[in-house]
Protein backbone atom coordinates (compact mmCIF):
# COMPACT_ATOMS: atom_id res chain seq x y z
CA UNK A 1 0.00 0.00 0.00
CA UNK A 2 1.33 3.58 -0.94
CA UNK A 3 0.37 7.13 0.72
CA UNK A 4 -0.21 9.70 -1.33
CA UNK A 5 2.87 11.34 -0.48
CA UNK A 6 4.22 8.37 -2.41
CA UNK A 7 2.51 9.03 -5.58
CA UNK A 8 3.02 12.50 -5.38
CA UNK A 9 6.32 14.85 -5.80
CA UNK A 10 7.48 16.47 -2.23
CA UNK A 11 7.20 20.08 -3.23
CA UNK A 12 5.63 22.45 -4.96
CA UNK A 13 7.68 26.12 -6.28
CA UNK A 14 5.83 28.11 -3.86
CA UNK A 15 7.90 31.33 -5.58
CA UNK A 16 4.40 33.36 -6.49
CA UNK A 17 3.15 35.14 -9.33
CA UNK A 18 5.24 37.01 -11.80
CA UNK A 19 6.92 40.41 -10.78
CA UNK A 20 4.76 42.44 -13.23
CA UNK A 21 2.11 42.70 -14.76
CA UNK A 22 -1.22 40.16 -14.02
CA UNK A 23 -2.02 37.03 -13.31
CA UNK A 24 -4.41 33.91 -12.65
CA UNK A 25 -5.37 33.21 -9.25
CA UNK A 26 -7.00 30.07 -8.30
CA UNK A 27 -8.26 29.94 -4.28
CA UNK A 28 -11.09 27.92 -2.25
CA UNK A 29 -13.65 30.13 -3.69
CA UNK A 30 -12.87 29.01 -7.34
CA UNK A 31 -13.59 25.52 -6.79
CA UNK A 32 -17.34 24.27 -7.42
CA UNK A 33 -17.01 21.25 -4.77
CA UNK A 34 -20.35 19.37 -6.72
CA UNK A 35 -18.33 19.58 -10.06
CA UNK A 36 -15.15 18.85 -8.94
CA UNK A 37 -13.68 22.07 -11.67
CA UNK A 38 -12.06 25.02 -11.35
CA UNK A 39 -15.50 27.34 -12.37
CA UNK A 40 -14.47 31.07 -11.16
CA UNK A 41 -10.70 31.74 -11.16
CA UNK A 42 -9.79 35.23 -10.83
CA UNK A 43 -7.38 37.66 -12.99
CA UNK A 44 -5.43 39.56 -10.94
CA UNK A 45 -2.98 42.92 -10.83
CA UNK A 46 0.65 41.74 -9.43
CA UNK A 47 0.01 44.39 -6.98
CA UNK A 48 -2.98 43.03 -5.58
CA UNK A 49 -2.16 39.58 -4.91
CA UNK A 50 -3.24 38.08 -1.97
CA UNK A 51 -0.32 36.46 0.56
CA UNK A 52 -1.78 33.31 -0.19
CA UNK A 53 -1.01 33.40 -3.69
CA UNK A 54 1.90 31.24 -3.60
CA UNK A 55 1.59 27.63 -5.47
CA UNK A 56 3.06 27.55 -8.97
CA UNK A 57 0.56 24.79 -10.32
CA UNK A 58 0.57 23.09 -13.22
CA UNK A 59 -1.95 21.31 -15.63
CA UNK A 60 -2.67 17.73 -14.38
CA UNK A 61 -1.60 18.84 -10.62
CA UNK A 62 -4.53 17.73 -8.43
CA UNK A 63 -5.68 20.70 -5.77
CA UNK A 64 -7.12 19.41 -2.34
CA UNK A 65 -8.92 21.90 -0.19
CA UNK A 66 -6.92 21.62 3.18
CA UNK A 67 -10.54 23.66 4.65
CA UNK A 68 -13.18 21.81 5.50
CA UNK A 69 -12.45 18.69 4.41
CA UNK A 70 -16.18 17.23 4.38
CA UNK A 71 -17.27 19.59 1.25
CA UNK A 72 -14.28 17.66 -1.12
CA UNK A 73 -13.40 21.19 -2.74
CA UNK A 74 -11.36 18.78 -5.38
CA UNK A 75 -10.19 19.80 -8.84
CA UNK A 76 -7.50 18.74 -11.61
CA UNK A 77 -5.82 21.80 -13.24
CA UNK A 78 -6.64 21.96 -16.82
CA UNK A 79 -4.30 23.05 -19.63
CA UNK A 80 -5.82 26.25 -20.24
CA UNK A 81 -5.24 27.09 -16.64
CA UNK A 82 -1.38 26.86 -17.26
CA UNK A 83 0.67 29.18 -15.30
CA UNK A 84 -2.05 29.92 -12.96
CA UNK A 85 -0.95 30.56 -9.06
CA UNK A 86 -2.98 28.44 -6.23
CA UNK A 87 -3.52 29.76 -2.96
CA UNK A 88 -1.77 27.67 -0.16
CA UNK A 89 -5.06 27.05 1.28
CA UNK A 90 -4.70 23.94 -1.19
CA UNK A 91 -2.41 21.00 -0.88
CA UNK A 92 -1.04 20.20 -4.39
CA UNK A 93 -1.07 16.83 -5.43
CA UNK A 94 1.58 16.72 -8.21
CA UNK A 95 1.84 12.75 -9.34
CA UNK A 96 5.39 10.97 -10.02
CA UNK A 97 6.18 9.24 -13.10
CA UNK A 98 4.01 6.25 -13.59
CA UNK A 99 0.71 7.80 -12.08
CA UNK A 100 -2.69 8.63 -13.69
CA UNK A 101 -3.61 12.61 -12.76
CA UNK A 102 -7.17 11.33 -13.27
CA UNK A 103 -6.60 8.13 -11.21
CA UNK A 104 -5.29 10.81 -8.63
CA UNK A 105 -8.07 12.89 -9.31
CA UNK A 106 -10.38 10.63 -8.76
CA UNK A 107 -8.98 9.04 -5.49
CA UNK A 108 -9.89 11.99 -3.44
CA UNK A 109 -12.93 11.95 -4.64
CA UNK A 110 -13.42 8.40 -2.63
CA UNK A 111 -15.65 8.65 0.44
CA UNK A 112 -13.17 6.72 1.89
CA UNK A 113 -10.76 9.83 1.41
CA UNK A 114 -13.41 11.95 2.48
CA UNK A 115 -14.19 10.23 5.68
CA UNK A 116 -9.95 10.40 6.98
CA UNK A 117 -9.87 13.79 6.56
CA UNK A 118 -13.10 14.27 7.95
CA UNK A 119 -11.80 12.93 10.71
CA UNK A 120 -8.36 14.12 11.14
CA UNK A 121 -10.01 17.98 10.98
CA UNK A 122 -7.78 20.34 13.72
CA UNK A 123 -9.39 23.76 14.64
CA UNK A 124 -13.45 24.81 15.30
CA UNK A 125 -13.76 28.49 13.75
CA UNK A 126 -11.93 26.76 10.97
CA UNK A 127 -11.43 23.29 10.73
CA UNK A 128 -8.87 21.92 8.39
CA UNK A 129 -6.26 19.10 7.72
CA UNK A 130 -2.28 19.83 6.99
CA UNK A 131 -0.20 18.66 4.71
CA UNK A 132 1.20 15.44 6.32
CA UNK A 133 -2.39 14.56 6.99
CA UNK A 134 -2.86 14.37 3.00
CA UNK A 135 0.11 12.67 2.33
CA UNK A 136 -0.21 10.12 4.90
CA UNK A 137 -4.05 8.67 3.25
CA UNK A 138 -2.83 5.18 1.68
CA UNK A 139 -3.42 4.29 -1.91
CA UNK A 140 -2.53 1.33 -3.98
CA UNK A 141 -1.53 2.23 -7.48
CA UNK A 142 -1.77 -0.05 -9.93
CA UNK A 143 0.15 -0.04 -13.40
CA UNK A 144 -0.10 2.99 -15.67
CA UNK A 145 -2.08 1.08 -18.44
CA UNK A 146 -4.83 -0.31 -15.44
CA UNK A 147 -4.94 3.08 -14.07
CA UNK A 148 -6.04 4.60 -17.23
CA UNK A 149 -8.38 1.59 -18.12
CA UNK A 150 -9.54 2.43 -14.44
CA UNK A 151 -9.92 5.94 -15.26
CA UNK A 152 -11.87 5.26 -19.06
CA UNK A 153 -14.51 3.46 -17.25
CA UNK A 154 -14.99 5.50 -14.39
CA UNK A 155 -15.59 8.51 -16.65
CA UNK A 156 -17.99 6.61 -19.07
CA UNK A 157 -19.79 5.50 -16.23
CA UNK A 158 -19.83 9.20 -14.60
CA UNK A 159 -21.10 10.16 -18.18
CA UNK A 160 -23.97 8.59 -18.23
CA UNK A 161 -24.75 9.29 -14.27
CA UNK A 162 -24.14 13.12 -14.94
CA UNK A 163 -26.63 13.08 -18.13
CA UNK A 164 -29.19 11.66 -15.95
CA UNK A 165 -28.22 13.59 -13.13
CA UNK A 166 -28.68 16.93 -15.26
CA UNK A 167 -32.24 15.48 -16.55
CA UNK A 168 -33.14 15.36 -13.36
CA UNK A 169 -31.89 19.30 -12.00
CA UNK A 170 -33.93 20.22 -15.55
CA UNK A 171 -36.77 18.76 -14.23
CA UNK A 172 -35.95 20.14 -10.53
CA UNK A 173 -35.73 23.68 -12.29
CA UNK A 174 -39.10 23.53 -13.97
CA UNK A 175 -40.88 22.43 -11.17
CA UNK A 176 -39.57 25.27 -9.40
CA UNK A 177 -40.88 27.87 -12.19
CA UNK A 178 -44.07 25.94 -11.95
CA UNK A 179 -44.61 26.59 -7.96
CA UNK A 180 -43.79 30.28 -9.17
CA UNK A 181 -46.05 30.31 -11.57
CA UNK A 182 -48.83 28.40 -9.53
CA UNK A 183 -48.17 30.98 -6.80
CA UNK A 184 -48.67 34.03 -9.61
CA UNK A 185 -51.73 32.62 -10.95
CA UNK A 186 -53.36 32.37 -7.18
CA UNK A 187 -52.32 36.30 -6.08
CA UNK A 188 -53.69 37.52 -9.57
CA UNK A 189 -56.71 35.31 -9.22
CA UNK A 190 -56.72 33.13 -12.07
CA UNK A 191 -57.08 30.06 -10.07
CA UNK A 192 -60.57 31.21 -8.96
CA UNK A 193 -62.10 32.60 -12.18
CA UNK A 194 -64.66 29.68 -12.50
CA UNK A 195 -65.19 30.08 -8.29
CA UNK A 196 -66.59 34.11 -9.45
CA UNK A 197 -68.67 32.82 -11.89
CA UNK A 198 -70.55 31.19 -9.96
CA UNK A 199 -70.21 32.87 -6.62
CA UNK A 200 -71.25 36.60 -8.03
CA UNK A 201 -72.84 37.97 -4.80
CA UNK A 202 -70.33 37.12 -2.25
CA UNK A 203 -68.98 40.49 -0.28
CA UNK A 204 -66.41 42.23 -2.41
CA UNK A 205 -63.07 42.86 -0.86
CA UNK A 206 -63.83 46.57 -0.79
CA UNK A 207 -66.39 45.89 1.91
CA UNK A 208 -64.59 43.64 3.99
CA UNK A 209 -61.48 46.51 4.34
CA UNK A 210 -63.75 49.25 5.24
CA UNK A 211 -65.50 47.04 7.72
CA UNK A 212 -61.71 45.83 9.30
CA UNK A 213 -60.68 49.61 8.76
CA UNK A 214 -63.65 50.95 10.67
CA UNK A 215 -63.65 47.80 13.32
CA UNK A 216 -59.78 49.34 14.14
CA UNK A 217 -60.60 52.64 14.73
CA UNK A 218 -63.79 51.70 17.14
CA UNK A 219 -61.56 49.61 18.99
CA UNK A 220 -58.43 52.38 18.99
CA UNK A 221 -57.44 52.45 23.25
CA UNK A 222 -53.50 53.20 22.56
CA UNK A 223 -52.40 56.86 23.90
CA UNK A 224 -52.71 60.00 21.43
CA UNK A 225 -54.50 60.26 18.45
CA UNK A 226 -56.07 57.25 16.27
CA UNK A 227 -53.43 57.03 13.13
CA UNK A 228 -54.87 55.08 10.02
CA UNK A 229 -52.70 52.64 8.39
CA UNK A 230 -50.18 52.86 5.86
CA UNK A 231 -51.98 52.56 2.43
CA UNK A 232 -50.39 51.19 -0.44
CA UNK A 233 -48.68 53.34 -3.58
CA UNK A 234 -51.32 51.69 -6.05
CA UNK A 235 -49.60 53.95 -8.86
CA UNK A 236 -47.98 51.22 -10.59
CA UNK A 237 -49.78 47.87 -9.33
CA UNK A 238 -51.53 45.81 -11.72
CA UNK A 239 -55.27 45.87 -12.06
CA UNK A 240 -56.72 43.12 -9.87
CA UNK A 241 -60.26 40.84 -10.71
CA UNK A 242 -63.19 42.06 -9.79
CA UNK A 243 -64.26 42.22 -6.06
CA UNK A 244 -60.98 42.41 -5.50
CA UNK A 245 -58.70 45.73 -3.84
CA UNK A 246 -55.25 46.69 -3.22
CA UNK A 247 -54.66 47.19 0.20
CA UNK A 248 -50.85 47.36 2.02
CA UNK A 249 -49.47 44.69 4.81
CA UNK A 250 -50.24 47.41 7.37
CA UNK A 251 -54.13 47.70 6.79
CA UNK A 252 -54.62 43.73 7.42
CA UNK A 253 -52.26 43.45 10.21
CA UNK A 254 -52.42 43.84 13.99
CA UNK A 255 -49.22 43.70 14.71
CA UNK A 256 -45.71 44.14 12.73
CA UNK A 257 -42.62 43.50 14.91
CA UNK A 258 -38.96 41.67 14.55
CA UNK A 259 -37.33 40.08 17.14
CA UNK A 260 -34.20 41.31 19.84
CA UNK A 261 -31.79 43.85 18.15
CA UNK A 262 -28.62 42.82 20.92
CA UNK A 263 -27.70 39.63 20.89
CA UNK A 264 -28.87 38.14 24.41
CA UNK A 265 -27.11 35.53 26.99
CA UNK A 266 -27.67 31.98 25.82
CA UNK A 267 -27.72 29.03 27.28
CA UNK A 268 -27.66 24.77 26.32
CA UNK A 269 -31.64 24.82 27.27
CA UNK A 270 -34.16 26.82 28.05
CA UNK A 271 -36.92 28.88 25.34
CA UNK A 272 -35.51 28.42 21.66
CA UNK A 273 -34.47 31.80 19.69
CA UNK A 274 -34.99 31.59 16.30
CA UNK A 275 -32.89 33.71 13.61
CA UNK A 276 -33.10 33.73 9.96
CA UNK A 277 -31.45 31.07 9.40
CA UNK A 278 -34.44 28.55 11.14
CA UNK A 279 -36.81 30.48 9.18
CA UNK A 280 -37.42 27.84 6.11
CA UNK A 281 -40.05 28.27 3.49
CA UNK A 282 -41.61 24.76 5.11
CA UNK A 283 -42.00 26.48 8.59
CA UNK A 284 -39.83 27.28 11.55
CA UNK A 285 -37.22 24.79 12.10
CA UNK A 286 -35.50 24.05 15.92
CA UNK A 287 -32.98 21.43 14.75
CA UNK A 288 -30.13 23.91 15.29
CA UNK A 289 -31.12 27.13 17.63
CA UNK A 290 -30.10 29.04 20.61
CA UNK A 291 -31.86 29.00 23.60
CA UNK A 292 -32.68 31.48 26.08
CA UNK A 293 -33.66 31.46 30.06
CA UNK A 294 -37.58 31.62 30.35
CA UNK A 295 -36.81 35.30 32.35
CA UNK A 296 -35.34 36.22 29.32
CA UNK A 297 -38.21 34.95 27.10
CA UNK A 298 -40.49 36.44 28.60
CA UNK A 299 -39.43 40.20 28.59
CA UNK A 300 -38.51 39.07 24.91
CA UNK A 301 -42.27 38.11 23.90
CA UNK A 302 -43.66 40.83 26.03
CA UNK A 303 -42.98 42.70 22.74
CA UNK A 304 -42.43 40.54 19.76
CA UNK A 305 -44.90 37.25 20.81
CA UNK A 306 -44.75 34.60 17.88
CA UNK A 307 -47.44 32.17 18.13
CA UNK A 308 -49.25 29.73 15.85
CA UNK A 309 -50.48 31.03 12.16
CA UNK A 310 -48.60 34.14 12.77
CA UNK A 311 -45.85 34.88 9.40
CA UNK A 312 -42.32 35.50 9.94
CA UNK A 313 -40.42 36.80 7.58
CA UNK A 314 -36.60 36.82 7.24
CA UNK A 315 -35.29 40.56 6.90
CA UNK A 316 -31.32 40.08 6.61
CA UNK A 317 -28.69 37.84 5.47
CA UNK A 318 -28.80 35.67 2.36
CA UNK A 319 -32.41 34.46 2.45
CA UNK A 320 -34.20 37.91 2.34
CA UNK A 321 -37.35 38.24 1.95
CA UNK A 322 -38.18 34.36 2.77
CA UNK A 323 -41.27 34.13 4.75
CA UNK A 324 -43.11 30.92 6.33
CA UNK A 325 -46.26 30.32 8.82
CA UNK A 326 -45.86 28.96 12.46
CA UNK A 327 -47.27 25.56 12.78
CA UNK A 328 -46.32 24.94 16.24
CA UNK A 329 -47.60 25.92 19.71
CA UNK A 330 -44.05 25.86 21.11
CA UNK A 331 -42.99 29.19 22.81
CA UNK A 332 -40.20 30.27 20.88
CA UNK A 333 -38.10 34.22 20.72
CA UNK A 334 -36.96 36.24 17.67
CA UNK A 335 -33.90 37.79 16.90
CA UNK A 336 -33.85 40.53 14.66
CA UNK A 337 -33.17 39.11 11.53
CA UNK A 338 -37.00 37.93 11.55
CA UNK A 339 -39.86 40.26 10.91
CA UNK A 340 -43.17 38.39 12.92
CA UNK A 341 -46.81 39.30 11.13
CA UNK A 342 -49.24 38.98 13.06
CA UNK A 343 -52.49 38.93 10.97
CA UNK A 344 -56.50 40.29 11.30
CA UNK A 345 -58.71 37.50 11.96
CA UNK A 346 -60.44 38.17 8.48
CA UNK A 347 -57.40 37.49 6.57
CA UNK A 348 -56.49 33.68 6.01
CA UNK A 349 -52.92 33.46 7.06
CA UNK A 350 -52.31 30.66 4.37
CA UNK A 351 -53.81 32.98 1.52
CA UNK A 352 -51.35 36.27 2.96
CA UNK A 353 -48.32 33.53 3.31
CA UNK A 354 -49.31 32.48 -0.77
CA UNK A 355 -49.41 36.09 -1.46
CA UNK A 356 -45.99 37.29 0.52
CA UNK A 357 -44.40 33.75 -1.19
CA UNK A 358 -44.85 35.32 -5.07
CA UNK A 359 -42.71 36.37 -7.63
CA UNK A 360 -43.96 40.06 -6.92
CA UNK A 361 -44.10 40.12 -3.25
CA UNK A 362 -40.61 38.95 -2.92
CA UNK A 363 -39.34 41.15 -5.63
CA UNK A 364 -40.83 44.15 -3.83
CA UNK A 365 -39.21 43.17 -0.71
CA UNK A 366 -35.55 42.60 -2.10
CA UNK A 367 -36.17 45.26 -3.54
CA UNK A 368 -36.97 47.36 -0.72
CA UNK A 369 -33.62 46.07 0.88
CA UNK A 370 -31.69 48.34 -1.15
CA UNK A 371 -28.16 47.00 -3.39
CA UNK A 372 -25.87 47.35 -0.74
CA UNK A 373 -23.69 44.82 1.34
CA UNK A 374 -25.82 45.74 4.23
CA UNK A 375 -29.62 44.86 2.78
CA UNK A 376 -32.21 44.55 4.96
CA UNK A 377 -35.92 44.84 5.46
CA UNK A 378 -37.43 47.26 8.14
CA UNK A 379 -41.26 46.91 9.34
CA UNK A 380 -41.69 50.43 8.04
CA UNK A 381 -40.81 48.40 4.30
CA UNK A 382 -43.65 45.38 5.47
CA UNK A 383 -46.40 47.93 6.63
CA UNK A 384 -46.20 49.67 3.21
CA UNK A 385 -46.18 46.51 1.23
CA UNK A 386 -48.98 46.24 -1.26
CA UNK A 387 -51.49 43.29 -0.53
CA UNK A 388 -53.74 41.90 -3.10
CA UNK A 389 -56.95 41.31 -1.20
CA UNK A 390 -59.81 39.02 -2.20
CA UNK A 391 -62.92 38.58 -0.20
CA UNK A 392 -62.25 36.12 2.40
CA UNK A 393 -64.50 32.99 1.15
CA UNK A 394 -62.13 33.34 -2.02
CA UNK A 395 -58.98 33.51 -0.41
CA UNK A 396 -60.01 29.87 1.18
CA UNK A 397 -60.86 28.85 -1.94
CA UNK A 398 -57.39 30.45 -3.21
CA UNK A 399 -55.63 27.84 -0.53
CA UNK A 400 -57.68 24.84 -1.51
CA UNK A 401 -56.25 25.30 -5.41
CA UNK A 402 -52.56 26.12 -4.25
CA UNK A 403 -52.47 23.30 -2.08
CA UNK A 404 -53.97 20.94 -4.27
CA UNK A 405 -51.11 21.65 -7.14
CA UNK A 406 -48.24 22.09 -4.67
CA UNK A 407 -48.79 18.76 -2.88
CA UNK A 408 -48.44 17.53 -6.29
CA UNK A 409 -45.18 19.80 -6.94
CA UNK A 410 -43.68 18.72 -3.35
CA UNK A 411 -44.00 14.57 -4.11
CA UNK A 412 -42.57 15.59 -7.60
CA UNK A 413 -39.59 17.09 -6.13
CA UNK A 414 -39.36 14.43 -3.02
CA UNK A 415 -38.66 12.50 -5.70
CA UNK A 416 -36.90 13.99 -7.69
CA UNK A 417 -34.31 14.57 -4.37
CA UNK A 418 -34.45 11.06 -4.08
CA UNK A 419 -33.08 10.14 -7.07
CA UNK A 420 -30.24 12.72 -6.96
CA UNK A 421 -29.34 11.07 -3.36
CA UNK A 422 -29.39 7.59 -5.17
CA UNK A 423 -27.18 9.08 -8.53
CA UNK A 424 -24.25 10.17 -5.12
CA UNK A 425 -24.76 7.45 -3.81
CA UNK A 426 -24.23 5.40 -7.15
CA UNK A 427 -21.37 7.45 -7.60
CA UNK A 428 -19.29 6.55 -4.71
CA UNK A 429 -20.44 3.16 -5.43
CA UNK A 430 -18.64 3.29 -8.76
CA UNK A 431 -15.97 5.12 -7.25
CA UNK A 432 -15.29 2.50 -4.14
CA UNK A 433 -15.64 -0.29 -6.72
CA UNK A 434 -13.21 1.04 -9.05
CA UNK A 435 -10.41 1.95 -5.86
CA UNK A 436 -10.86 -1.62 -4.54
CA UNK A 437 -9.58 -2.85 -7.96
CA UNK A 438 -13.36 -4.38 -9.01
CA UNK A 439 -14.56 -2.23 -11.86
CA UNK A 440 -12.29 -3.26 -14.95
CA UNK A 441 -11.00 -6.90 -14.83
CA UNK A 442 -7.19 -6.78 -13.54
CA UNK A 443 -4.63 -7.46 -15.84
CA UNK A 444 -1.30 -8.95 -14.90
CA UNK A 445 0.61 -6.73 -14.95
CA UNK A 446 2.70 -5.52 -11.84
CA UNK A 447 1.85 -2.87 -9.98
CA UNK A 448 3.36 0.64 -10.43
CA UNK A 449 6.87 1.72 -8.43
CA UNK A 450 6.31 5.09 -7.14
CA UNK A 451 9.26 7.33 -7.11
C-alpha cells in the first residue's frame, strides 16, 4: 500500500506570481465542490495579490482543499489554466512518473478519502487538515495502463450518471418555475375565475377593508390620536379581478414586529431563539437554535410574541425576503433578523403567506432592501407593502387550489431529491468499486513503483 505522499512529488515552487504585470489566481472560492472544476478563477494585478497566492501549479496537478475537508473542494488543473498561481489554502497533489492525474483525481474523490480527513479535521472556527495529513491517506496504485483503463470506465460511467443527473436538475428547475407560476396565478386570481362565476354575490373585498378599517378605529385604546394605516402606492400595481382591492401589509395586520436587536445571553436549554437562518419556506425549524432562560423569554415576547399562524419573515442575510407560517404551539423568541406578522382574523394566514411567497411580493421586498452589502428589510418596508386582497371565502378557496397543485409539486420534487441522493450514492459506489480494484478486470501486470 502507498500514501499519497508516495505518488506524489514532495514540493511544490511556492515562488508566487510574476513580478509584473497580471495574473491567474486560483483559491477555495474558485472551486465548485459538486463539479469537482475550477468554475471562477480570478485575474489579478501583481500588486494586488493576496499572501496566499503562492503555489506555482501546473496542468494535471490535483488541488485538495486543506478547509473543510467534508465539502471535497477537489479539482484537476486543466491546460488552459497553465501558469495559474494556487492559494496555499490547497495541498497540491503533483503525481510521479508512472501515475494517472485522473486516477489521482479521482482518489480523493473516494468517500473513503473523504471520511480520513473528515476525521483528522484540527481547529473549530476553521477546521482543516495539513499537509502530512494528506500525504499520509494510503493508496494502492496499480500499473499505468490499469490506471487509465480504471480511469476510461470510471468517466464513461460518470457520463452517463451526470446526463441523468442533469435530466433530473432540468426537471428540478421547472418544477420550481411551476410553484412560481402556480403561486402568480393564485395572487392575480386566475385560479378562482370559475369560483366568481358562480359565486357573483359574495362580499367584495372593498367591503370587507372598510369594515376591518372601521372595526380598528372603534376599537383604537393606545395613547394620542387614532393614526390610520399605511396605504399602499397603487400607482404602478396591476389591475386586480373584480371584487378584488389593493390594500398594504399594514391595513390587514395587527401587529408588525422583529425580534431582539442585541444579541442576548444563551444558554444549552431553556426557550428556543430563532434567527433567519431557522426560518425555512416549510415552517420554523429548531434542529439547530439558541436558547434562552424563560426570564429572558419572557421580557422578549412581552414585545415581539410569535405564536401559531402568525408569518415571519426573514429581513437580513442571504435568504431575504423568505417568509413561512408557524405551525407549532411551542414558545419560541426572535432575533432581529426575523420580521413576525401577526395577521387580522379576516385574513387567512395561508392565503397572505401564498401572497408574501410570489414572484412580486418577494421582488418588492428585495427590492426594498436596497443593493448594498448591508440589505435589509425594516417593518416600516412590510407595513407599506402592497397586498392583493380578495374577499375572504375566495382567499379559502385560493388555498384549496394552491395546495392541491403544490402537494403535487412537493412529491414531484421528493422524488426527484431522491433520485439525486441515489445518482451520489451510485457514484461513490462506482468510485469504491473502481479503488478496490473491481470495476475493470485486472490485468497482470505488476503494480506501479512510485518514485
Amino acid at each position: 500500500m502507498s500514501t499519497l505522499g508516495d505518488l506524489t512529488v514532495p514540493k511544490i515552487d511556492q515562488s508566487g506570481p510574476p513580478k509584473t504585470g497580471e495574473f491567474t489566481y486560483i483559491d477555495i472560492s474558485s472551486i465548485d465542490n459538486e463539479l469537482k472544476r475550477v468554475v471562477e478563477p480570478k485575474r489579478l494585478p501583481v500588486g494586488t495579490a493576496p499572501s496566499r497566492a503562492k503555489l506555482r501549479i501546473q496542468p494535471g496537478d490535483v488541488l485538495v482543499s486543506m478547509t473543510r475537508p467534508n465539502l471535497n473542494a477537489v479539482a484537476i488543473v486543466s491546460p488552459d489554466l497553465k501558469g495559474a498561481i494556487g492559494s496555499t489554502g490547497f495541498h497540491v497533489l503533483r503525481p510521479v512518473q508512472g501515475i494517472e492525474p485522473r486516477w489521482l483525481f479521482y482518489g480523493v474523490q473516494t468517500h473513503a478519502f473523504v471520511e480520513a480527513m473528515s476525521s483528522l479535521v484540527q481547529g473549530a472556527l476553521y477546521p482543516a487538515v495539513r499537509p502530512k495529513d494528506i500525504k499520509g491517506f494510503g493508496l494502492d496504485a496499480p500499473s499505468w495502463s490499469e490506471q487509465q483503463r480504471i480511469v476510461a470506465e470510471i468517466e464513461k460511467q460518470f457520463s452517463r450518471l451526470d446526463e441523468a443527473v442533469a435530466n433530473l436538475k432540468r426537471v428540478k428547475a421547472n418544477l420550481k418555475r411551476y410553484k412560481a407560476s402556480v403561486l402568480k396565478a393564485a395572487v392575480e386570481g386566475k385560479l378562482t375565475e370559475d369560483w366568481r362565476k358562480q359565486h357573483p354575490n359574495v362580499e367584495p373585498a372593498s367591503k370587507l377593508l372598510e369594515r376591518i378599517l372601521a372595526e380598528r378605529r372603534a376599537k383604537w385604546s393606545g395613547k394620542g390620536k387614532y393614526k390610520e394605516p399605511n396605504e399602499p402606492d397603487s400607482s404602478n400595481l396591476p389591475e386586480l379581478p373584480e371584487g378584488w382591492s389593493w390594500c398594504a401589509v399594514d391595513q390587514v395586520s395587527r401587529k408588525i414586529t422583529d425580534g431582539e436587536h442585541i444579541s442576548p445571553t444563551c444558554q444549552s436549554a431553556g426557550v428556543p431563539l430563532l434567527s433567519a437562518k431557522d426560518v425555512r419556506e416549510s415552517g420554523a425549524l429548531f434542529d439547530e437554535v439558541k436558547y434562552v432562560s424563560p426570564e429572558d423569554a419572557k421580557r422578549f415576547r412581552m414585545r415581539c410574541d410569535p405564536d401559531r399562524n402568525d408569518i415571519l419573515i426573514v429581513s437580513r442575510g442571504a435568504t431575504i425576503g423568505r417568509s413561512c407560517i408557524v405551525k407549532t404551539d411551542q414558545v419560541f423568541c426572535l432575533m432581529g433578523s426575523v420580521i413576525l406578522l401577526k395577521l387580522l382574523e379576516e385574513i387567512a394566514a395561508p392565503y397572505a403567506i401564498t401572497a408574501l411567497k410570489s414572484v412580486s411580493a418577494v421582488k418588492r421586498l428585495v427590492g426594498a432592501s436596497g443593493s448594498t452589502a448591508q440589505q435589509a428589510i425594516y417593518i416600516q418596508d412590510i407595513r407599506s407593502l402592497p397586498f392583493p386582497l380578495p374577499p375572504y371565502e375566495e382567499q379559502e378557496q385560493i388555498v384549496a387550489e394552491v395546495e392541491r397543485r403544490l402537494s403535487v409539486i412537493e412529491e414531484l420534487e421528493a422524488a426527484v431529491e431522491a433520485n439525486l441522493t441515489r445518482a451520489d450514492r451510485l457514484r461513490q459506489s462506482i468510485l469504491q468499486t473502481a479503488f478496490e480494484g473491481k470495476l475493470v478486470t485486472q490485468s497482470n501486470h505488476a503494480a506501479v513503483t512510485a518514485g
